[in-house]
Structures are given as structure tokens and as C-alpha cells.
Protein backbone atom coordinates (compact mmCIF):
# COMPACT_ATOMS: atom_id res chain seq x y z
CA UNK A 1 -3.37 -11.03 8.70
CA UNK A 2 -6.26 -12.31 6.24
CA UNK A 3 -4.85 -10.22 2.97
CA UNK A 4 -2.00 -9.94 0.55
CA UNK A 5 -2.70 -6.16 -0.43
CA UNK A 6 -0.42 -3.47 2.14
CA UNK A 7 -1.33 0.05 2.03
CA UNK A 8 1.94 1.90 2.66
CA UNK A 9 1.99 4.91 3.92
CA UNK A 10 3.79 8.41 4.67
CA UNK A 11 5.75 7.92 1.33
CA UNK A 12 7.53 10.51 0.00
CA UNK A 13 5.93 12.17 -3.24
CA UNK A 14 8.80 11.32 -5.41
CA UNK A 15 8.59 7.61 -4.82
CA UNK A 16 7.71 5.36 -7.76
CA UNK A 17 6.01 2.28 -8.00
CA UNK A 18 9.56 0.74 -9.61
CA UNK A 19 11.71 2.09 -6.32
CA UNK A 20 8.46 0.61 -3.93
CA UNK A 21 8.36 -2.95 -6.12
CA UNK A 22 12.11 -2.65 -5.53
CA UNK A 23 11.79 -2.91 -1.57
CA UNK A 24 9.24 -5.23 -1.01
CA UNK A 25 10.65 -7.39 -3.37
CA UNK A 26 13.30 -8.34 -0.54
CA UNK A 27 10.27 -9.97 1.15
CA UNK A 28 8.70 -12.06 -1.88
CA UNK A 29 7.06 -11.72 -4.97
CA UNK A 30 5.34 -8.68 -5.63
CA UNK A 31 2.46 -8.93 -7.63
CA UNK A 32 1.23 -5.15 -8.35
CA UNK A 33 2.53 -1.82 -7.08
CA UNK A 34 0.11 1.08 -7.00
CA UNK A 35 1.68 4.36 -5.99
CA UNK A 36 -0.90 7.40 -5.50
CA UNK A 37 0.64 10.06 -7.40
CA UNK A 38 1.58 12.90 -5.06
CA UNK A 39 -0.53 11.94 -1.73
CA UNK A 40 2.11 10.39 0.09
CA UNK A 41 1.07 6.89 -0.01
CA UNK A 42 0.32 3.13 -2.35
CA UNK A 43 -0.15 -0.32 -2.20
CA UNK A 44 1.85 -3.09 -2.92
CA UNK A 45 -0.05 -6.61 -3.07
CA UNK A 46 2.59 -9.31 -2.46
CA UNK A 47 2.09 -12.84 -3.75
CA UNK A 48 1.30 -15.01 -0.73
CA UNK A 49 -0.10 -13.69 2.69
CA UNK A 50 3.04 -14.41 4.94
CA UNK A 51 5.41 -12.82 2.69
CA UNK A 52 3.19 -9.69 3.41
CA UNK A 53 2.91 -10.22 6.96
CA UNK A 54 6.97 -10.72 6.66
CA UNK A 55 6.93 -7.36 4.37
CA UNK A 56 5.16 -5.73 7.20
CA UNK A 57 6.86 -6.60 10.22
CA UNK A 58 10.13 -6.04 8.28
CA UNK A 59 9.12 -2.25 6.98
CA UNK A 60 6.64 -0.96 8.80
CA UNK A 61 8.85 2.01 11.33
CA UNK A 62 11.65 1.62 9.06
CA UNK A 63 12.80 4.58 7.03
CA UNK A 64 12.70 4.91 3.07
CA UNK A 65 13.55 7.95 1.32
CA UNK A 66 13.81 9.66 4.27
CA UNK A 67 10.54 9.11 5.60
CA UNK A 68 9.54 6.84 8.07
CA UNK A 69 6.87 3.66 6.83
CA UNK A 70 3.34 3.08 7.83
CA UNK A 71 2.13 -0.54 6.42
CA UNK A 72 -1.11 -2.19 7.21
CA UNK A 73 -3.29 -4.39 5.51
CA UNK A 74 -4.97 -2.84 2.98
CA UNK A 75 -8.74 -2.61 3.51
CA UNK A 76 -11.32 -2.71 0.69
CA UNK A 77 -11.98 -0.01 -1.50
CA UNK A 78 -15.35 1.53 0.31
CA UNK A 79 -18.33 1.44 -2.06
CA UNK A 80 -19.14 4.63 -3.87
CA UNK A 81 -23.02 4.98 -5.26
CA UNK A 82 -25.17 7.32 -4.81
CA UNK A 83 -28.98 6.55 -4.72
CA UNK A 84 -31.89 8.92 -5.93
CA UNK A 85 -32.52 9.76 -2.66
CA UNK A 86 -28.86 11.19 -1.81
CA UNK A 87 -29.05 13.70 -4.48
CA UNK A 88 -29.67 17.39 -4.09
CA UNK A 89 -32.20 19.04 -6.11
């Protein structure tokens, strides 16, 4: 694992980035949560990369709030532009 950012997945709506920080925080030091407000998932960037390789191994299957986990390592955000060319006249 190259990172320290996890996207977690299949969250339930009603999770907050306190209850999420709260979890991983069994693993290490979490450094930012970011929970997408009602779609299910976030990210939680932990402090070193083997505490979120431990994080991962640890959660990822395991059930939270009556959901089961899907963690992997976050990839980066995709770049959005849009040239002259792409638009639509």
C-alpha cells in the first residue's frame, strides 16, 4: 500500500465523520475524516501508511452500523477540465 488516504465504503447514510474518526482511531492517528453526505461512503486519511494498511486489514468485511465495510486505498481525485474543444455549441 503506497497511501495513507482509505476510501470507505457501503457506509450507512447516517454515519458521521465523528462516529468514522471514532473507529479508525483504534488503528492510529487519524488525520482527516471526510464523510460524503448521504452517498454511502468517505475517507479517512490515517497518519502513517501502516496504520492504514493495519486500519484496512482490520475493517475492511467487518460490520459497522449494520453494514458491512469496503476499504481500499483511496485513489486520486480524477482531473476535471474541460477544454474548448469539449464544449457543445
Amino acid at each position: 500500500m503506497q497511501g495513507k488516504k482509505l476510501y470507505v465504503g457501503n457506509l450507512k447514510y447516517s454515519v458521521t465523520d465523528e462516529q468514522l474518526k471514532e473507529l479508525f482511531a483504534n488503528y492510529g492517528e487519524v488525520v482527516s475524516v471526510n464523510v460524503i453526505e448521504g452517498r454511502g461512503f468517505g475517507f479517512v486519511e490515517m497518519a502513517s501508511e501502516q496504520e492504514a494498511q493495519d486500519a484496512k486489514d482490520s475493517l475492511d468485511g467487518k460490520e459497522f452500523e449494520g453494514r458491512t465495510l469496503r476499504i481500499n486505498e483511496a485513489r486520486p481525485p480524477k482531473k476535471r477540465f474541460r477544454s474548448d474543444f469539449d464544449r457543445r455549441y
